[in-house]
Protein backbone atom coordinates (compact mmCIF):
# COMPACT_ATOMS: atom_id res chain seq x y z
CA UNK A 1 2.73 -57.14 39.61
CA UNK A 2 5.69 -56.85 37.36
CA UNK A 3 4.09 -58.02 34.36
CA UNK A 4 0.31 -56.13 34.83
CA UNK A 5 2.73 -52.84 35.75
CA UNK A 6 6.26 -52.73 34.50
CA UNK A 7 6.11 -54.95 31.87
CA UNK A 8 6.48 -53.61 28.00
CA UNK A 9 6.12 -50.34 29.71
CA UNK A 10 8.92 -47.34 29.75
CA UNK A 11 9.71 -46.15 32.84
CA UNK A 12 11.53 -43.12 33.55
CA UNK A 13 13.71 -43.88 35.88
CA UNK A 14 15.70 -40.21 36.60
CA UNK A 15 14.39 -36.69 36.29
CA UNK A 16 15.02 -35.10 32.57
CA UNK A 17 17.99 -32.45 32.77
CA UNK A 18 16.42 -29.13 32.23
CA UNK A 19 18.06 -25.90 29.95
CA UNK A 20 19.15 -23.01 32.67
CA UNK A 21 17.35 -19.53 31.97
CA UNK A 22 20.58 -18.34 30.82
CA UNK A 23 20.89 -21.18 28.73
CA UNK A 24 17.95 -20.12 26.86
CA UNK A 25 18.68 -16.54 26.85
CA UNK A 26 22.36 -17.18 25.39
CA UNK A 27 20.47 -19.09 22.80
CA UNK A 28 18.14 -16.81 22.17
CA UNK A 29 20.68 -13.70 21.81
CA UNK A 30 22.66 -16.08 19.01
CA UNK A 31 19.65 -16.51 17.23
CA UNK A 32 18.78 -12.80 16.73
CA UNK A 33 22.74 -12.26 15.96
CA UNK A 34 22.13 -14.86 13.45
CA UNK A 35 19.08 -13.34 11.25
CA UNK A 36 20.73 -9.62 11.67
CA UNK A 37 23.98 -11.51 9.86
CA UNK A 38 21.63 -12.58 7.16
CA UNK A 39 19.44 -9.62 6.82
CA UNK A 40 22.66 -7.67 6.28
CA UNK A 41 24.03 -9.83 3.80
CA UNK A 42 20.82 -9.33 1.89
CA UNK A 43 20.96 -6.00 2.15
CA UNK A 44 17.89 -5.30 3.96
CA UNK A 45 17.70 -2.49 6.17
CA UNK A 46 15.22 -2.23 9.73
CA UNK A 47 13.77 0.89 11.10
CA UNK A 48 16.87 2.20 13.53
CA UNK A 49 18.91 1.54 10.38
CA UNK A 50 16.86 3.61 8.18
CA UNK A 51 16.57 6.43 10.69
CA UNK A 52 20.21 6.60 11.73
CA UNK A 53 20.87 7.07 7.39
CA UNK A 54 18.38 9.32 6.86
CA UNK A 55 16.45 6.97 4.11
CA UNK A 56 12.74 8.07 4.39
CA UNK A 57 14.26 11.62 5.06
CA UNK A 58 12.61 13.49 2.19
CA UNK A 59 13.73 16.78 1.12
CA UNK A 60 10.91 19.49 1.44
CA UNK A 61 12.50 21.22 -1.90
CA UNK A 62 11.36 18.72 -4.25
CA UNK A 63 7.46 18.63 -2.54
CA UNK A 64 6.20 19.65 -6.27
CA UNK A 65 2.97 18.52 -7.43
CA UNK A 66 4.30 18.20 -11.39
CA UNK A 67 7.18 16.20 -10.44
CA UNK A 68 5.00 13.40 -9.44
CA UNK A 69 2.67 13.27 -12.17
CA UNK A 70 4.36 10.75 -13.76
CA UNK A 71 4.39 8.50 -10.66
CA UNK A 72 0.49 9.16 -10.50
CA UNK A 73 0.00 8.15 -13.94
CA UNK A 74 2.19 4.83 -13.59
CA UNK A 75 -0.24 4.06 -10.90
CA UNK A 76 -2.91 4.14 -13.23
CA UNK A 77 -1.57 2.19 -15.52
CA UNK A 78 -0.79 -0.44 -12.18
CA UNK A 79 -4.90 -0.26 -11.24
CA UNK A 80 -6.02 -0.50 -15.35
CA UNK A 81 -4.00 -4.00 -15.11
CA UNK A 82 -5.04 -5.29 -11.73
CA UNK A 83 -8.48 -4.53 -11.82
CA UNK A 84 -8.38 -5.44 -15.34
CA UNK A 85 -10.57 -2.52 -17.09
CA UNK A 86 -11.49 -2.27 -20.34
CA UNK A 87 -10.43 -0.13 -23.48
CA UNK A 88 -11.44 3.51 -23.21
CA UNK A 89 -14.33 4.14 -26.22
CA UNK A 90 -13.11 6.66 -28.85
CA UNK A 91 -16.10 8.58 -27.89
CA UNK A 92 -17.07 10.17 -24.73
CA UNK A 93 -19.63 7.50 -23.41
CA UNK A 94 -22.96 9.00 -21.75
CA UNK A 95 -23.88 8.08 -18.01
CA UNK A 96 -25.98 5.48 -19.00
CA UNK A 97 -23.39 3.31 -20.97
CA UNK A 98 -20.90 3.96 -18.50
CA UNK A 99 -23.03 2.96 -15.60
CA UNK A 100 -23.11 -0.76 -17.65
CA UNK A 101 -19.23 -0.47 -18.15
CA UNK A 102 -18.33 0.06 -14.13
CA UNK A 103 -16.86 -3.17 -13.49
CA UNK A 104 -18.42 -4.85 -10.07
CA UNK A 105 -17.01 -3.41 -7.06
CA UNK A 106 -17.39 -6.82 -4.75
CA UNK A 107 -14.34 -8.14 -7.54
CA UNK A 108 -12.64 -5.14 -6.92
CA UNK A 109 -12.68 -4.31 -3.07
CA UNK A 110 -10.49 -8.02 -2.26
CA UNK A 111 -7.40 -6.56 -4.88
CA UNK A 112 -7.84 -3.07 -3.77
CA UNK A 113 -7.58 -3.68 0.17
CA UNK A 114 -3.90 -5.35 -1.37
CA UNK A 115 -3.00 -2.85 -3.99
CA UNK A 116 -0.05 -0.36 -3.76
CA UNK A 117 -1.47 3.30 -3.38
CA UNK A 118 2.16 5.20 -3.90
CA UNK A 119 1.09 7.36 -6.65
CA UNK A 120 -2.42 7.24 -5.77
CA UNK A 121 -4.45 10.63 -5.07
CA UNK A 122 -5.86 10.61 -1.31
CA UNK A 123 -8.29 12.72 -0.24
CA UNK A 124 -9.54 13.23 3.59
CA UNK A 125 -13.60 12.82 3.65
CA UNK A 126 -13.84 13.49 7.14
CA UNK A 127 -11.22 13.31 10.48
CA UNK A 128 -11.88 14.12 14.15
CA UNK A 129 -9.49 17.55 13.05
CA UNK A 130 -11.40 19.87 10.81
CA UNK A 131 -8.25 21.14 9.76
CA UNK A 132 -6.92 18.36 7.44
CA UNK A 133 -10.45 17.53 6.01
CA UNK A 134 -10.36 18.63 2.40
CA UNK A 135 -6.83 18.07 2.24
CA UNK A 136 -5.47 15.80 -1.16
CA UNK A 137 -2.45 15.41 -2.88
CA UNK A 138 -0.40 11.94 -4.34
CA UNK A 139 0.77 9.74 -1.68
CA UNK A 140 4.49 9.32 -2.17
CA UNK A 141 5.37 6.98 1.26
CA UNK A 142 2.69 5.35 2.58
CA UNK A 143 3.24 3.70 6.73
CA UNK A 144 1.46 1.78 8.98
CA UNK A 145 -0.26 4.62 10.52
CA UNK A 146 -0.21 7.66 7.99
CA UNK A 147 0.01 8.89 4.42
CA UNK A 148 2.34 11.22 3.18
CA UNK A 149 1.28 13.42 0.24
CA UNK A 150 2.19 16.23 -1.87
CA UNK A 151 -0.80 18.97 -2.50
CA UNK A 152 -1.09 20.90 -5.70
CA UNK A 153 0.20 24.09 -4.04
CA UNK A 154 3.17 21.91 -3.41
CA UNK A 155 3.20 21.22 0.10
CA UNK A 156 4.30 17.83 1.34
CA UNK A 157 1.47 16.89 4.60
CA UNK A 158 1.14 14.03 6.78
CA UNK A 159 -2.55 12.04 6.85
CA UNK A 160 -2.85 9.98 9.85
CA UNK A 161 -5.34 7.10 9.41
CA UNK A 162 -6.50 6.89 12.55
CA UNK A 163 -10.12 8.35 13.24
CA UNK A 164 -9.78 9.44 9.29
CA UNK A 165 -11.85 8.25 6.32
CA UNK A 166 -10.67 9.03 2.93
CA UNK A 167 -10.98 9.09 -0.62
CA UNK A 168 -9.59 7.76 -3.68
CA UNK A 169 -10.56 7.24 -7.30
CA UNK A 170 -9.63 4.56 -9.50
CA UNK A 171 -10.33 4.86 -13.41
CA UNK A 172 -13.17 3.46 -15.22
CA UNK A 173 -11.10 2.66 -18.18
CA UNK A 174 -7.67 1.38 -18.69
CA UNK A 175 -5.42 4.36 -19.46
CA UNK A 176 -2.89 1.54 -21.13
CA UNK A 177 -2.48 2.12 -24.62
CA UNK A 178 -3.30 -0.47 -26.96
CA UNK A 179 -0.03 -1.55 -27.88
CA UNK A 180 1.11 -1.85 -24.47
CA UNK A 181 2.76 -5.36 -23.70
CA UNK A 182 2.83 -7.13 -19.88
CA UNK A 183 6.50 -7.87 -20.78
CA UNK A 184 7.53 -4.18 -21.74
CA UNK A 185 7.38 -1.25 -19.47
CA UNK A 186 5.35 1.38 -19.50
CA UNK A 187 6.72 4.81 -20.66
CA UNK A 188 5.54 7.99 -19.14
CA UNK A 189 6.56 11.19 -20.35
CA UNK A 190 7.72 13.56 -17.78
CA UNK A 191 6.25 17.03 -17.83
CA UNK A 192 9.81 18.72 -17.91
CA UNK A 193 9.99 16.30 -21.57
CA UNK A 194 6.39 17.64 -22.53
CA UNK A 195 7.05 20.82 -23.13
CA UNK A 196 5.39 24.10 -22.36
CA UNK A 197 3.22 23.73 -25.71
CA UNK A 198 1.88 19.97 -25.33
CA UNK A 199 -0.91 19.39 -23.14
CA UNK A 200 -0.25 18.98 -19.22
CA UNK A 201 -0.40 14.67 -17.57
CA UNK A 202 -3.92 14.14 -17.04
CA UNK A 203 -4.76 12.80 -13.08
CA UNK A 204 -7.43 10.39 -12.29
CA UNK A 205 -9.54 13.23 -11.97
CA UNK A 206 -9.98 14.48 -15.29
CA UNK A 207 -11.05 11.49 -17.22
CA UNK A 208 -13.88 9.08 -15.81
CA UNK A 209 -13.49 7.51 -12.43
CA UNK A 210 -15.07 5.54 -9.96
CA UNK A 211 -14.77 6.68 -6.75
CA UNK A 212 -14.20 4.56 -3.20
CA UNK A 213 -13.87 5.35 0.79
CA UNK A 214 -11.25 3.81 3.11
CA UNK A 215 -11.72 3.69 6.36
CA UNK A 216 -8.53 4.55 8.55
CA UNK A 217 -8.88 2.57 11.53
CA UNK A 218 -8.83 -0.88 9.80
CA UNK A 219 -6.40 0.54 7.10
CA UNK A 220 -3.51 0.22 9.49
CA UNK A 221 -1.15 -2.01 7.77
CA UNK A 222 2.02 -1.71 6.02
CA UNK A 223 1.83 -2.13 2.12
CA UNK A 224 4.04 -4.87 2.63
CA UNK A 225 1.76 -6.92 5.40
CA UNK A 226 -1.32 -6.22 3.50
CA UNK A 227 0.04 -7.89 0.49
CA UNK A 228 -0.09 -11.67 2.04
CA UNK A 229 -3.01 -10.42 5.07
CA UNK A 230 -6.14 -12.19 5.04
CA UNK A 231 -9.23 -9.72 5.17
CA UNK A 232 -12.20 -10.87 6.87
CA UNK A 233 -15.85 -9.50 5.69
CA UNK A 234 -17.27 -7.73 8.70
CA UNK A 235 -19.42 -4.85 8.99
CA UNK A 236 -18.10 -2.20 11.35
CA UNK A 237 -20.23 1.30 13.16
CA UNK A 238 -17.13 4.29 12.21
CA UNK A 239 -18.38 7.11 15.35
């Protein structure tokens, strides 16, 4: 018996001394005091935080269209380098040579669904509320559930996503200039530098564009999450 049973075997011999509830509860609230200790040594900042100092608070005054230009036309310069587009032609191209110059959009949808869109212009297609279709300005803070924009007749609105589809235009060629360097940043003149007599910041608009819809309801990520998410191909019925 001893040596088809208990031999070479380990046998438990008492019952394993369990961790108490509050045990694990005092351990628990250590750990959380622990990463707000580091979080505030780096200097990062959570929601409550942010609300209590008034950091997203955005003053209504400054909701001018102009002012932001400049912001719009860095983001250009962002979507010229990660979808990599080429040189604009000297010439105004016709339809049919720009046609063969639109990059292909199956390359571009993976870097777009993880691109930054602060400085983009958003436009609503269609929403459940007639009232904000039509509505388009340049997102300036973009959340999990909403854009916030600033019209041309300098208003500053609120786009949820949910129930929404919307628009946005990405150019067909790189507005970099030539000269422009990775390692050097890019200078945009500000319209208050321009002057009254040189010619207003052009928006995506006004040169040649390609144009794209995003659907709200799966759009409802944080810039930050969608940066390291992994989108999944699947083909989805929007009511």
């Amino acid at each position: 018996m001893y040596n088809t049973r208990v031999k070479g075997r380990q046998i438990l011999l008492e019952n394993p001394v369990r961790d108490s509830r509050a045990k694990k509860e005092l351990e628990a609230k250590r750990a959380t005091k622990k990463k707000e200790r580091e979080r505030k040594k780096l200097g990062i900042i959570g929601k409550k935080e942010a609300r209590e100092k008034e950091i997203w608070k955005f003053d209504k005054a400054q909701a001018k269209f102009d002012l932001f230009l400049p912001l719009h036309g860095l983001w250009m310069g962002y979507m010229s380098e990660l979808l990599c587009l080429p040189p604009r032609p000297s010439q105004t191209p016709s339809m049919e040579a720009a046609t063969k110059s639109m990059p292909n959009s199956s390359g571009m949808h993976p870097k777009l669904l993880k691109a930054d869109f602060h400085g983009s212009i958003m436009t609503v297609s269609k929403n459940k509320n007639p009232c904000i279709v039509g509505l388009s300005g340049i997102v300036i803070h973009e959340t999990e559930n909403a854009f916030k924009v600033v019209t041309r007749d300098n208003k500053l609105k609120l786009l949820p996503k949910a129930n929404a589809v919307f628009k946005f235009s990405v150019p067909l060629y790189s507005t970099l200039p030539p000269t422009h360097n990775v390692n050097t940043p890019l200078l945009i003149p500000s319209p208050e530098a321009a002057g009254p007599s040189t010619k207003p910041l052009e928006t995506v608009l006004d040169i040649p564009h390609i144009e794209f819809e995003l659907y709200g309801n799966q759009f409802r990520f944080r810039a930050a999450e969608r940066a390291g998410r992994k989108f999944k191909h699947k083909e989805t019925i929007e009511l």
